[in-house]
Protein backbone atom coordinates (compact mmCIF):
# COMPACT_ATOMS: atom_id res chain seq x y z
CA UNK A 1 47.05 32.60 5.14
CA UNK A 2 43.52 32.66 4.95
CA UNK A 3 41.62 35.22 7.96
CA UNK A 4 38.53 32.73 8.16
CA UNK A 5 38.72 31.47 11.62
CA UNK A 6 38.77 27.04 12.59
CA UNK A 7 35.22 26.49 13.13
CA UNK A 8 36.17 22.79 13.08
CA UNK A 9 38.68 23.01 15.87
CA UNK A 10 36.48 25.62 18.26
CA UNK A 11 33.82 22.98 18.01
CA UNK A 12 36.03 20.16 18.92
CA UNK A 13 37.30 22.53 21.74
CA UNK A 14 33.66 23.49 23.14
CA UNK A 15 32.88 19.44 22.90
CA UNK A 16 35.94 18.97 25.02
CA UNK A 17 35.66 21.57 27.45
CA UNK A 18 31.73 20.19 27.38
CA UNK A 19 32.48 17.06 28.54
CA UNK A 20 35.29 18.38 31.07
CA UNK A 21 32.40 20.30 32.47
CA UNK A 22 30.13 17.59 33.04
CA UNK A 23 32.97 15.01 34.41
CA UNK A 24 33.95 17.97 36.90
CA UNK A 25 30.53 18.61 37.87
CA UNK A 26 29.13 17.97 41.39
CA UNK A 27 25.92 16.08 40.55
CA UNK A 28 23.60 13.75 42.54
CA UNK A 29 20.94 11.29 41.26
CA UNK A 30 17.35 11.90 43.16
CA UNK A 31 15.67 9.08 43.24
CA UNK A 32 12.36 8.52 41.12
CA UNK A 33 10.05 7.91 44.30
CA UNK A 34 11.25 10.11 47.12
CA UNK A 35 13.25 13.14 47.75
CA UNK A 36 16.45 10.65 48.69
CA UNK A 37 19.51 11.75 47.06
CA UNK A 38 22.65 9.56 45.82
CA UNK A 39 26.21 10.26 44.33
CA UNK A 40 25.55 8.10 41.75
CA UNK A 41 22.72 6.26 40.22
CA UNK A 42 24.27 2.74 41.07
CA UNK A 43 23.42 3.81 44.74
CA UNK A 44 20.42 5.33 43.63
CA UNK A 45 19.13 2.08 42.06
CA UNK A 46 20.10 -0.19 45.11
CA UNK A 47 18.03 2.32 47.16
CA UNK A 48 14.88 1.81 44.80
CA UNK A 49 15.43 -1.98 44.73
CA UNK A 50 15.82 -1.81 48.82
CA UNK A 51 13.08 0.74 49.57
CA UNK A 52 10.88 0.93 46.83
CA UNK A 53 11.03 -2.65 45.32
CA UNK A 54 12.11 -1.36 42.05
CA UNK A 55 14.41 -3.81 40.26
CA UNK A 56 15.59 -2.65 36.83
CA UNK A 57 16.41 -6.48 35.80
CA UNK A 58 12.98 -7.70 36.83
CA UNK A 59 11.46 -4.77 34.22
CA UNK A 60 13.58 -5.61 31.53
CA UNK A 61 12.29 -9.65 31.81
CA UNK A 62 8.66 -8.39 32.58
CA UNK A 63 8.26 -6.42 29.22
CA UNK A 64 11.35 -7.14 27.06
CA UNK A 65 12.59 -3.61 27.53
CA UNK A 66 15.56 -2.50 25.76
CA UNK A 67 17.60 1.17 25.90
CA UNK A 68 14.09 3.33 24.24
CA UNK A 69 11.93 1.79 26.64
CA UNK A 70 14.11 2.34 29.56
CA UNK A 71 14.76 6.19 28.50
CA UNK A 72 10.27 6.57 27.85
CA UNK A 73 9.95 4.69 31.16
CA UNK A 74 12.33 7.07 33.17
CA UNK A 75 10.60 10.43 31.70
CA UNK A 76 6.70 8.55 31.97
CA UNK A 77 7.76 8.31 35.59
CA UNK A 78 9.30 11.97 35.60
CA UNK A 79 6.19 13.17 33.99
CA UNK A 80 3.50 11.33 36.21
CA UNK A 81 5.07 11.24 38.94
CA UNK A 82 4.37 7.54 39.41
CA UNK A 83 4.52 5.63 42.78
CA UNK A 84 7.02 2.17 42.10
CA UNK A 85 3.95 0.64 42.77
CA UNK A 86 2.27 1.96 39.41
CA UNK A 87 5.42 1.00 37.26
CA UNK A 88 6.04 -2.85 38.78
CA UNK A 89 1.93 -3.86 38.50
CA UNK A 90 1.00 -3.00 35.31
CA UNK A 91 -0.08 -5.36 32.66
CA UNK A 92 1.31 -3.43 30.13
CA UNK A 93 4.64 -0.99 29.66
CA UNK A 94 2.22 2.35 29.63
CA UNK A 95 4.95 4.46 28.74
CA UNK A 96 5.19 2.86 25.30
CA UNK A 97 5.13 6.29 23.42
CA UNK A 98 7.11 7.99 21.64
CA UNK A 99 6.08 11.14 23.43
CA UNK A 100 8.09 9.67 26.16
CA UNK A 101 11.07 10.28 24.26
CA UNK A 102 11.77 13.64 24.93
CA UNK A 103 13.69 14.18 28.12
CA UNK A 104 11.94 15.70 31.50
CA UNK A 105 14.75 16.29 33.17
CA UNK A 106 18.57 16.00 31.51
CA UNK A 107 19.98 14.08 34.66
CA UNK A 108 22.31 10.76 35.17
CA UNK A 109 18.65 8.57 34.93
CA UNK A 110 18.72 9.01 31.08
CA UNK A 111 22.54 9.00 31.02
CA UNK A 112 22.38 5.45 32.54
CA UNK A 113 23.96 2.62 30.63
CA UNK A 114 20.71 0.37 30.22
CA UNK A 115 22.03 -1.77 27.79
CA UNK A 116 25.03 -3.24 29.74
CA UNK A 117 22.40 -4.10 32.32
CA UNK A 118 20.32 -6.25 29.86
CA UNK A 119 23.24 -7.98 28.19
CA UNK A 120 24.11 -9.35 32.06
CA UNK A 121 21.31 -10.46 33.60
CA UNK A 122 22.65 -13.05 35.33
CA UNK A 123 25.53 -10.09 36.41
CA UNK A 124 26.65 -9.79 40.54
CA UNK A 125 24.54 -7.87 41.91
CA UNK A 126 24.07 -6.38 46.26
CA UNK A 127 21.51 -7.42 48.18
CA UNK A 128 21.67 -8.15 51.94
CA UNK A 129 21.83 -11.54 53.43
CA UNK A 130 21.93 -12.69 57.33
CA UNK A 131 24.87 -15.26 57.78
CA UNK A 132 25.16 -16.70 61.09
CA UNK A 133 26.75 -19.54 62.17
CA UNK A 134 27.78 -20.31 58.81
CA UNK A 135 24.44 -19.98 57.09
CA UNK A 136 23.44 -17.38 54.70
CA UNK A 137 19.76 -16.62 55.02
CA UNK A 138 18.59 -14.96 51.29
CA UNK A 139 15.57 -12.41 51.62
CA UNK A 140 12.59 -12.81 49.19
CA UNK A 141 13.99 -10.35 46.43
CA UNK A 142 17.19 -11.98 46.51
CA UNK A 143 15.95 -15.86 45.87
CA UNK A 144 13.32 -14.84 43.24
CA UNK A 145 16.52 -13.15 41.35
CA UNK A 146 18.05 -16.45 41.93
CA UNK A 147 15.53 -18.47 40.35
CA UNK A 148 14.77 -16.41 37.49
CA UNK A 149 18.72 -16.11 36.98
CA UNK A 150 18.88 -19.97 36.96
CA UNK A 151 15.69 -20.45 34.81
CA UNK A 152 16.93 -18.23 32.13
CA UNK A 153 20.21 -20.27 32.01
CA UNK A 154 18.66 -23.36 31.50
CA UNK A 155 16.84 -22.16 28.90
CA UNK A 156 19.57 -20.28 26.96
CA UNK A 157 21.53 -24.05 27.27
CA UNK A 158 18.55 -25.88 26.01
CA UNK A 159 18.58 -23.41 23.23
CA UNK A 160 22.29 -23.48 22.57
CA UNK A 161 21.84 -27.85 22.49
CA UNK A 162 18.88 -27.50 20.25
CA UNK A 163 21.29 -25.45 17.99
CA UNK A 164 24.34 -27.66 18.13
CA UNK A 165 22.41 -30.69 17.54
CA UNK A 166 21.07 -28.85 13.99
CA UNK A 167 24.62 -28.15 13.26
CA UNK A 168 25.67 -31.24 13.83
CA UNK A 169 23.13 -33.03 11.85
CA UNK A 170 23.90 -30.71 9.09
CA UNK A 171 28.02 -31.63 9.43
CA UNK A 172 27.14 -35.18 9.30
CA UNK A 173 24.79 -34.79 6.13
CA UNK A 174 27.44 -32.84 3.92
CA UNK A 175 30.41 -35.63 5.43
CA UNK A 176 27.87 -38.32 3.60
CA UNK A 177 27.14 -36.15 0.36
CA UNK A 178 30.86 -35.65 0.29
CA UNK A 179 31.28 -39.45 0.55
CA UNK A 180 28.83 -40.19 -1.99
CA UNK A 181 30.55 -37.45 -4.75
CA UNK A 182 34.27 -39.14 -3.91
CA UNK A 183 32.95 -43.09 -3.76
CA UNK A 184 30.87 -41.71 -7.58
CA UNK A 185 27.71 -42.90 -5.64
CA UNK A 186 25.75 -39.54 -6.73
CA UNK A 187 23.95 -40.69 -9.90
CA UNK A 188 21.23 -38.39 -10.57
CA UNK A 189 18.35 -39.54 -13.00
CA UNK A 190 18.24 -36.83 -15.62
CA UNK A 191 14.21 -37.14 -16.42
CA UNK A 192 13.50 -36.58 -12.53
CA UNK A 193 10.15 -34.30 -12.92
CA UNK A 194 10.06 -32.46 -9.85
CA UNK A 195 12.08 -30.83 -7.18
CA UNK A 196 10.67 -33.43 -4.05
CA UNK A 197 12.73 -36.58 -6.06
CA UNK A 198 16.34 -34.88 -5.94
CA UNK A 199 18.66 -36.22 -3.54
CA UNK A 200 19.10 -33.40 -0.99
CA UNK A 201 22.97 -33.65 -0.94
CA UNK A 202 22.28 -32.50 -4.88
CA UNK A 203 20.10 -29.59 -4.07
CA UNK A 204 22.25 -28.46 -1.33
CA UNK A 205 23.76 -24.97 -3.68
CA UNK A 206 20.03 -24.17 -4.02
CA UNK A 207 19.08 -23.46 -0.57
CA UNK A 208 22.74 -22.63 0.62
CA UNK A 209 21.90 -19.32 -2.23
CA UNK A 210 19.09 -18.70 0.62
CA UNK A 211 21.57 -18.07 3.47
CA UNK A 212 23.27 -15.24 2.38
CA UNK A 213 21.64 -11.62 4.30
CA UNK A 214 21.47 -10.07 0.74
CA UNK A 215 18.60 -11.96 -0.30
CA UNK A 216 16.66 -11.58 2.10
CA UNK A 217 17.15 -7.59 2.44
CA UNK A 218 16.14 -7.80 -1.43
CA UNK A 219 13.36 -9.42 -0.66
CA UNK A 220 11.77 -7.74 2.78
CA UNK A 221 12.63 -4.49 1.13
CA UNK A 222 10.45 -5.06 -1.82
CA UNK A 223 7.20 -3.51 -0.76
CA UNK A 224 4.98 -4.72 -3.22
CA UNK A 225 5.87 -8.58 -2.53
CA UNK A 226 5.92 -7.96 1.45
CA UNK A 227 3.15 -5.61 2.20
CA UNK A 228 0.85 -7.98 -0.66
CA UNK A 229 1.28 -10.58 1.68
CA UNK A 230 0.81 -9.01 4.81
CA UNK A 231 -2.31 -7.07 3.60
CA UNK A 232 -3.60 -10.81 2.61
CA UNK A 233 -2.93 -12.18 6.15
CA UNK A 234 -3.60 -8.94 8.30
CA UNK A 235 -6.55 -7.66 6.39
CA UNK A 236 -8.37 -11.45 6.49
CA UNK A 237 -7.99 -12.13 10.00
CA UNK A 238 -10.64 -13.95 10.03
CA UNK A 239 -9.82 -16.36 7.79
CA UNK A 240 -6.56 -17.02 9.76
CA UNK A 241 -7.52 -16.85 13.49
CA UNK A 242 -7.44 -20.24 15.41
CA UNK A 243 -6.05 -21.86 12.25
CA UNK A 244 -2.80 -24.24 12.07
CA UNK A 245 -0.13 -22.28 9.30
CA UNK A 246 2.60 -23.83 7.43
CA UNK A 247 4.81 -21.28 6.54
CA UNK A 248 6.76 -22.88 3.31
CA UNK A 249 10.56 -22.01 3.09
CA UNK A 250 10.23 -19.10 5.64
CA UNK A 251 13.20 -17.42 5.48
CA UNK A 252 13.32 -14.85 8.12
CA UNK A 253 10.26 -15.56 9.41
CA UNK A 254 7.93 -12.80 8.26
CA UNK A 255 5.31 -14.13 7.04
CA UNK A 256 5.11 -16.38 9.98
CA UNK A 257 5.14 -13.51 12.13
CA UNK A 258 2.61 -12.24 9.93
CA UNK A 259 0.10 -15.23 10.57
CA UNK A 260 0.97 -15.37 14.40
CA UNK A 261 -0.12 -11.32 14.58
CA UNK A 262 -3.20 -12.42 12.74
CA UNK A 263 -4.41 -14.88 15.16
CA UNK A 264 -3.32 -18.24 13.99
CA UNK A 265 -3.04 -20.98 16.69
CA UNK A 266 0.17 -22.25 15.47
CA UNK A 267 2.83 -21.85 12.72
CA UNK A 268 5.13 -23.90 11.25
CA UNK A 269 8.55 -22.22 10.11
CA UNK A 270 9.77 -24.40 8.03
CA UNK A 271 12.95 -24.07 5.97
CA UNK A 272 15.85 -25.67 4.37
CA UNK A 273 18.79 -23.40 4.52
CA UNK A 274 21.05 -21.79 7.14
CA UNK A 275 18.94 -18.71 7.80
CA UNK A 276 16.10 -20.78 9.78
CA UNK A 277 18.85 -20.28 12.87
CA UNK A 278 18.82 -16.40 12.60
CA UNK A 279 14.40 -16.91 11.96
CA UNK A 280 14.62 -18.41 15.13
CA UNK A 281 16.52 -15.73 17.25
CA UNK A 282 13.79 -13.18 15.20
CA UNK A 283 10.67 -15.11 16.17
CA UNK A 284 11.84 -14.73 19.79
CA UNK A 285 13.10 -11.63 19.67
CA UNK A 286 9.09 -10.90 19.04
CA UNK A 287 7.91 -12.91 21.55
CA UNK A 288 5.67 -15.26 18.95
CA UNK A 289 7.60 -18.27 20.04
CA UNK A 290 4.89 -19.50 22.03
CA UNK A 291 2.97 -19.83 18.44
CA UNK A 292 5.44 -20.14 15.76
CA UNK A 293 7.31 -23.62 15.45
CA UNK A 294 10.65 -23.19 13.49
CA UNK A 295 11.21 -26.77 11.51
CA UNK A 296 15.06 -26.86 9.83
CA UNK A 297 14.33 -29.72 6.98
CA UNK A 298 13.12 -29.86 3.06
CA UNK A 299 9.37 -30.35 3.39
CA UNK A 300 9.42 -33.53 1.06
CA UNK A 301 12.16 -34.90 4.21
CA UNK A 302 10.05 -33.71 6.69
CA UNK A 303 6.88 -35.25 9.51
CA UNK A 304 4.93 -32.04 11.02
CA UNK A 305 2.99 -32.71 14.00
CA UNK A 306 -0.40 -32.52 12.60
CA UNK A 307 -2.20 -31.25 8.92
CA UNK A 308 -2.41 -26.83 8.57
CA UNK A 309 -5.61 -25.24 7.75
CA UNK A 310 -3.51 -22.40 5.74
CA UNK A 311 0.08 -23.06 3.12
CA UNK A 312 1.31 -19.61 2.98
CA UNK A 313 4.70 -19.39 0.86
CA UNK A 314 6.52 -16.86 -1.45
CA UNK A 315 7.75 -19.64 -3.38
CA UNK A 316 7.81 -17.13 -7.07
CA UNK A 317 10.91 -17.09 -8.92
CA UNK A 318 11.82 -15.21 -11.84
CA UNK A 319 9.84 -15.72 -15.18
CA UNK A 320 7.03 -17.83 -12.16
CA UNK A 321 8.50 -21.42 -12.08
CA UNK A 322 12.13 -20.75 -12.37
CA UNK A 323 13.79 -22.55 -9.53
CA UNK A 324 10.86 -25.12 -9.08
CA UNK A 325 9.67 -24.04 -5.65
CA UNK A 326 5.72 -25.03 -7.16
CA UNK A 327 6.43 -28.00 -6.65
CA UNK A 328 6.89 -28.04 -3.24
CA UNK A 329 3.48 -26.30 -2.16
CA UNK A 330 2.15 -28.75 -4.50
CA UNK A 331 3.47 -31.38 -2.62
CA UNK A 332 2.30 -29.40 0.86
CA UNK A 333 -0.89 -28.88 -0.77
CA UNK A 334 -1.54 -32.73 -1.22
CA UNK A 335 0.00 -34.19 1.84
CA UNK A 336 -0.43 -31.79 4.81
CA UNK A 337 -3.09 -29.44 3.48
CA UNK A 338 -6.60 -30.16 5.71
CA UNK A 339 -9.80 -30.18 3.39
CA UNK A 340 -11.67 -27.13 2.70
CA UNK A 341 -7.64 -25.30 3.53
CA UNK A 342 -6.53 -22.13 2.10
CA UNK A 343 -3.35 -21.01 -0.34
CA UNK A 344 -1.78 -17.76 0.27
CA UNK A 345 -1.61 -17.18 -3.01
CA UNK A 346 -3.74 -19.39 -4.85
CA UNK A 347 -3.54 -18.18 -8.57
CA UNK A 348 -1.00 -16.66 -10.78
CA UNK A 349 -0.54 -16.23 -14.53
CA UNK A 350 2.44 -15.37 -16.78
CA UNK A 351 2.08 -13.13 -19.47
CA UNK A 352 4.60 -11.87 -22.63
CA UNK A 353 4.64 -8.55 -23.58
CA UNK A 354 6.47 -6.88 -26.67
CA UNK A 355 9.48 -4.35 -26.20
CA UNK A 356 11.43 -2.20 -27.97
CA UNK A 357 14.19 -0.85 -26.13
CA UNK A 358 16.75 -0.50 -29.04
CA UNK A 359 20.08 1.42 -26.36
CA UNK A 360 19.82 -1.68 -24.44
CA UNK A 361 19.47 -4.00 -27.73
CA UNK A 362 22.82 -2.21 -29.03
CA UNK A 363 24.73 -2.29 -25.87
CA UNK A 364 23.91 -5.60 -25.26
CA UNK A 365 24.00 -7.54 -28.81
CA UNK A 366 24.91 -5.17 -31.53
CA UNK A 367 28.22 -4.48 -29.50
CA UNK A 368 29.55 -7.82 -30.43
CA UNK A 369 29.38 -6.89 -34.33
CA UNK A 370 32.51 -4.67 -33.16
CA UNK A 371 34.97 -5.05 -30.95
CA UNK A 372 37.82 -2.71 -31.29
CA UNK A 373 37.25 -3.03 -35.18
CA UNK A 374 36.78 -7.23 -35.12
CA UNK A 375 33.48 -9.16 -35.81
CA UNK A 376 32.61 -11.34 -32.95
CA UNK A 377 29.05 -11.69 -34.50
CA UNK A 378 29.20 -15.40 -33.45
CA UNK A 379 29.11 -14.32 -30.08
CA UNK A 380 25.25 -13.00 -30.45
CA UNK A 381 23.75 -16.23 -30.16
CA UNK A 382 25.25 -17.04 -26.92
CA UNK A 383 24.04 -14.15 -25.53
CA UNK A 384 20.48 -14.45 -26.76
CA UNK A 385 20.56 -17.44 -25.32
CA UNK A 386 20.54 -17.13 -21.84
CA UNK A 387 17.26 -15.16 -20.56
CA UNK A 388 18.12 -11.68 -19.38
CA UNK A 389 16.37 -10.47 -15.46
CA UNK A 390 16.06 -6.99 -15.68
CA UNK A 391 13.58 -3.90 -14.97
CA UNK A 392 12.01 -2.89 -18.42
CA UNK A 393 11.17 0.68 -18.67
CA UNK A 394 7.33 1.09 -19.68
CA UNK A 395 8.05 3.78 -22.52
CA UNK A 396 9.73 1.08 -24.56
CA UNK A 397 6.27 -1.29 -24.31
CA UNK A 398 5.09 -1.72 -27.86
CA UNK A 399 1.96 -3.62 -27.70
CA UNK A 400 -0.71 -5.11 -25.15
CA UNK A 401 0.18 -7.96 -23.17
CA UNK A 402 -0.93 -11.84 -23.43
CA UNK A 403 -1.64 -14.19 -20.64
CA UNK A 404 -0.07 -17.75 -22.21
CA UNK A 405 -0.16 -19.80 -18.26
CA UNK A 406 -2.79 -19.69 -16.11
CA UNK A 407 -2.53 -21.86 -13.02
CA UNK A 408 -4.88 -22.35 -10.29
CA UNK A 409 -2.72 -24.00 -7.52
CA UNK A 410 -5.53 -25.63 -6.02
CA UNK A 411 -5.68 -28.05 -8.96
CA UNK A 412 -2.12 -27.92 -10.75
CA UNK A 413 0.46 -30.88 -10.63
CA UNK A 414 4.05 -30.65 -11.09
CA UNK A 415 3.75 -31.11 -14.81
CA UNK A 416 2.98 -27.10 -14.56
CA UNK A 417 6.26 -26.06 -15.83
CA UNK A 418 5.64 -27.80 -18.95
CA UNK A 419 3.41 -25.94 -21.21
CA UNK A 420 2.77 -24.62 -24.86
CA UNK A 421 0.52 -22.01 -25.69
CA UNK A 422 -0.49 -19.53 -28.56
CA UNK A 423 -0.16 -16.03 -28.41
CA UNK A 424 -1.42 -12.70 -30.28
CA UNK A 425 0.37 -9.50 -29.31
CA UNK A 426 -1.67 -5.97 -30.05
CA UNK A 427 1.07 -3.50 -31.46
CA UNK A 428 -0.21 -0.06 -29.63
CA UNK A 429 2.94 1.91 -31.61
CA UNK A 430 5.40 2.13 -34.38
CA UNK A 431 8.75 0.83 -33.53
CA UNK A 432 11.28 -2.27 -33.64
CA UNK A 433 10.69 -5.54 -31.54
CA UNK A 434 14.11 -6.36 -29.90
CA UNK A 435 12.48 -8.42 -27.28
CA UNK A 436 9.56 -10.06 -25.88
CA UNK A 437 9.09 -9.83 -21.72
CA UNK A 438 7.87 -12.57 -19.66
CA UNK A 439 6.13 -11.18 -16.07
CA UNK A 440 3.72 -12.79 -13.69
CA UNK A 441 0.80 -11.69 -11.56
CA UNK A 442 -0.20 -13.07 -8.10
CA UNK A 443 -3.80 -13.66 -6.69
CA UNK A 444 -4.99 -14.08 -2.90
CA UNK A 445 -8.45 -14.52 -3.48
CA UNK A 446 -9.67 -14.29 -0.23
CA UNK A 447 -12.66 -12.11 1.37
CA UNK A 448 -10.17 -8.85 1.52
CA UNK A 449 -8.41 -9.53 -2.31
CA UNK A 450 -5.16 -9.10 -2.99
CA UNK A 451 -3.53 -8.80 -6.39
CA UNK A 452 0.11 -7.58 -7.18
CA UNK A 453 1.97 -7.33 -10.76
CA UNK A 454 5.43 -7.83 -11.73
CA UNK A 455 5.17 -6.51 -15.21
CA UNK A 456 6.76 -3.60 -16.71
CA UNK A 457 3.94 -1.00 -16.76
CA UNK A 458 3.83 -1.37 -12.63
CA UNK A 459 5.80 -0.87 -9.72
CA UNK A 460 9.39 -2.90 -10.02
CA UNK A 461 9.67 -5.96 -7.95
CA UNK A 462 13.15 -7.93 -6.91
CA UNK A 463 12.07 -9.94 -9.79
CA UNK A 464 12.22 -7.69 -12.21
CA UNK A 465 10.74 -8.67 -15.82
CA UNK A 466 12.59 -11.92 -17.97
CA UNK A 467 13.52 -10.45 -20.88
CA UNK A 468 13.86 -12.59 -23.99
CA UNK A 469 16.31 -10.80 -26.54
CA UNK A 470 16.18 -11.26 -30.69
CA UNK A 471 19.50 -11.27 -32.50
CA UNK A 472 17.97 -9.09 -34.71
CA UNK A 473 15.23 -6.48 -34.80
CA UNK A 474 11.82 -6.41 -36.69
CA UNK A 475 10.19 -3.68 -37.57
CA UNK A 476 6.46 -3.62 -36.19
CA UNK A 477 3.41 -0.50 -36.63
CA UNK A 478 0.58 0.44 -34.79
CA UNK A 479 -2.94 -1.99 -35.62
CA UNK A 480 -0.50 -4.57 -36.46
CA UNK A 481 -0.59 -8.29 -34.58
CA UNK A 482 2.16 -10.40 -33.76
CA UNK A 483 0.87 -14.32 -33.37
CA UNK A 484 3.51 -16.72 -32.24
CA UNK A 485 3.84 -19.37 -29.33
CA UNK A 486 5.73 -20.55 -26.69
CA UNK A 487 6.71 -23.56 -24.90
CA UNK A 488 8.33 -23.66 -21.97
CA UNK A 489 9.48 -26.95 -20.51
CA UNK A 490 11.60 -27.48 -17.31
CA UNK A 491 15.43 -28.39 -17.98
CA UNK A 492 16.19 -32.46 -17.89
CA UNK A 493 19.71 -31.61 -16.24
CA UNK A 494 18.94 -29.22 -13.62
CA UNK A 495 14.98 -30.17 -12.15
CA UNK A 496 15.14 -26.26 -11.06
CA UNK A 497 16.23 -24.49 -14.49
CA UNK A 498 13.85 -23.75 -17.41
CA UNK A 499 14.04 -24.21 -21.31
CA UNK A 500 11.78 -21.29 -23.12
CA UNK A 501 11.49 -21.77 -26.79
CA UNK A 502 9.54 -18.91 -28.98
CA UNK A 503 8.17 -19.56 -32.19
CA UNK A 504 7.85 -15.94 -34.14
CA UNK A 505 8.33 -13.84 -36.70
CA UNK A 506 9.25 -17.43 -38.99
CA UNK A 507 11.73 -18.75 -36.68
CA UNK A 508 12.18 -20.27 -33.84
CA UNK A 509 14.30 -18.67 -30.81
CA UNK A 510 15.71 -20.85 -28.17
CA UNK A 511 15.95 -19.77 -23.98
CA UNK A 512 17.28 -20.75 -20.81
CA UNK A 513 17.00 -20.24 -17.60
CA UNK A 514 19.25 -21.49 -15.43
């Protein structure tokens, strides 16, 4: 038996006899206005409402309070020593600081369940009412309670109608796409050249990969991709104020939000997939509804009210113009773009990059020479094959980079994905090539610039670097220069998907990405 005593169980013990101790305890609530005291802070609050005109309810609407602000209100007013006048009249909730977090006074005001009072606003609640002869006379309080009760009702139904409409539009549009695939009416052209011409029914998998919560956590929570665009928004207000946004395949809404905190006059939200519901519970959550328009609809399917001023849209995919997005801010560009409008961004380039990472090389390739003492050496050209997304550590970089795309998306077209282009490749130290990296860098060239790199040498993106693996390695020293080229070409049988084909070191190396 050990002597060392049950810390675990005397805490449990001083948390229970804790809590006995304040159940047991005699308390009253004191009102926040006048020496009036209650046995319990339900009687408490009817005496504000009564005597003070205090409502709780009427706060909550007035400044979209939740449980913090309740708690910094309570202790601003224990602090001040503020008349229910000063609380109910001002513009703005004054206690908004997190100074007003630490407790005043460790009574039942801060012990108050706030929240279950803002999840039932439309909860029973006392007043008194003269009833005689069979009328019930309402005072002021009472019927202003009424009518905000009623007008947030209607509104919550309007939005729950607006919602069940879009979901049944959506039903009815994958009953017909399943009609077409059983009847064999789906027959896609295989040389369509950009994403706008796909029937919708066929595209549906790509935006359905946009509803899922982990994408968009990857994406938000990649600091170099979301604070590049909100430095090129927030720090060019200028630019943006009093303008009309499109916001191209929002997702959650940021960088709509974004625009609306700049100044814009209005946004359009516009997306495809499932998430636009859950951007437009977030837009309201932030009170921007009143500016940001949320649009459920592919863009090339869609009629916005009136032309934008400003196209903002992360519409990058791995290795650039892998899943064809371009094309849709080209076609935004040229159909809803006012003259003289901006792009947010307006330029990017791609750019190859020589590695020599030879661990990776063996776990990845050289394993299949043998498995459990069998050749599957056939196996390595499968595996080549596909285009590998991955971060690239910088102390396997053997030589400077080379832009081989430019594109200015001003001028481009949709025939961007389909390019060839020469390439010379500085080798800055001894080793073996096992594989040449594609990366991109983005450009808002506005009055405040913003630039941000996904390439191996700076901080890692969620796309990572595309990472295009030889079978076998070559042997390269510093001073020496590796010419080649590549074409890349988007795939006939998936508009979205890209074929890569490198031309180096005497052969010629074939990629997809897909």
């Amino acid at each position: 038996m050990s002597d060392v005593p049950d810390l675990s169980s005397d805490e449990e013990q001083f948390v229970e006899d804790e809590w006995q101790e304040m159940e047991t305890s005699d308390q009253t609530v004191k009102c926040l206005f006048c020496p009036s005291k209650f046995p319990t802070i339900e009687e408490c609050l009817g005496h504000c409402e009564r005597s003070h005109n205090f409502n709780l309810i009427t706060l909550k609407a007035k400044f979209n309070m939740d449980c913090y602000s309740y708690i910094k209100m309570i202790n601003y007013i224990k602090t001040h020593s503020c008349s229910s006048a000063d609380i109910i009249n001002t513009d703005r909730p004054q206690w908004d600081s997190e100074q007003y977090l630490k407790p005043v006074d460790n009574d039942e005001w801060l012990m108050y369940d706030f929240d279950s009072l803002a999840e039932a606003p439309n909860s029973p609640k006392t007043y008194h009412a003269n009833v005689e002869n069979g009328l019930v006379t309402l005072s002021q309080a009472h019927f202003t309670e009424l009518q905000r009760t009623i007008n947030t009702l209607t509104k919550q139904y309007e939005e729950s109608q607006n919602h069940l409409q879009m979901a049944k539009e959506d039903m009815q549009k994958m009953k017909e796409s399943m009609k077409n695939l059983v009847e064999g009416a789906s027959n896609i052209d295989v040389n369509i050249d950009s994403v706008g011409k796909v029937p919708l029914e066929s595209d549906e998998g790509y935006f359905s990969s946009y509803a899922h919560f982990g994408i968009h956590y990857d994406m938000l929570s990649d600091k170099v991709r979301t604070e590049s665009y909100r430095d090129a928004i927030l720090n060019n207000k200028d630019s943006v104020k009093d303008k009309v946004v499109l916001d191209l395949g929002c997702g959650t809404g940021i960088l709509s939000m974004f625009s609306a905190t700049a100044g814009a006059k209005k946004v359009y939200a516009l997306d495809q997939s499932e998430v636009i519901y859950h951007a437009m519970d977030i837009i309201r959550e932030n009170n921007l509804d009143s500016t940001i328009t949320t649009v459920k609809g592919r863009l090339e399917d869609t009629k916005l009210e009136s032309k934008v001023d400003i196209i903002v849209s992360e519409w990058m995919g791995y290795f650039l113009l892998f899943e064809g997005m371009l094309d849709s801010v080209i076609y935004a560009r040229d159909n809803f773009l006012n003259p003289g409008g901006i792009l947010l961004p307006n330029r990017c380039n791609i750019s190859l990059v020589a590695n020599g990472d030879m661990d990776t090389h063996n776990k990845l390739i050289q394993f299949w020479s043998d498995v459990y003492g069998y050749k599957m050496n056939c196996m390595k050209s499968e595996v080549v094959r596909e285009a590998s997304i991955s971060v690239v550590d910088s102390k396997h970089i053997l030589s400077e980079p080379c832009v081989v795309k430019d594109i200015d998306i001003y001028t481009c077209n949709t025939d961007v994905m389909n390019f060839t282009s020469d390439f010379k490749l500085p080798i800055i130290s001894d080793g073996s090539i096992t594989s040449l990296v594609g990366y991109f860098d983005t450009f808002f060239d506005m009055p405040n610039k913003v630039f941000f790199s996904t390439g191996p040498l700076s901080t890692p993106t969620h796309w990572k670097q595309t990472v295009f693996y030889f079978r076998d390695c070559i042997k390269v020293k510093k001073g020496e220069i590796v010419e080649g080229n590549i074409t890349c070409k988007r795939l006939k049988t998936d508009v979205r998907g890209l074929s890569v084909q490198i031309n180096v070191f005497g052969k010629l190396h074939k990629f997809v990405l897909s």
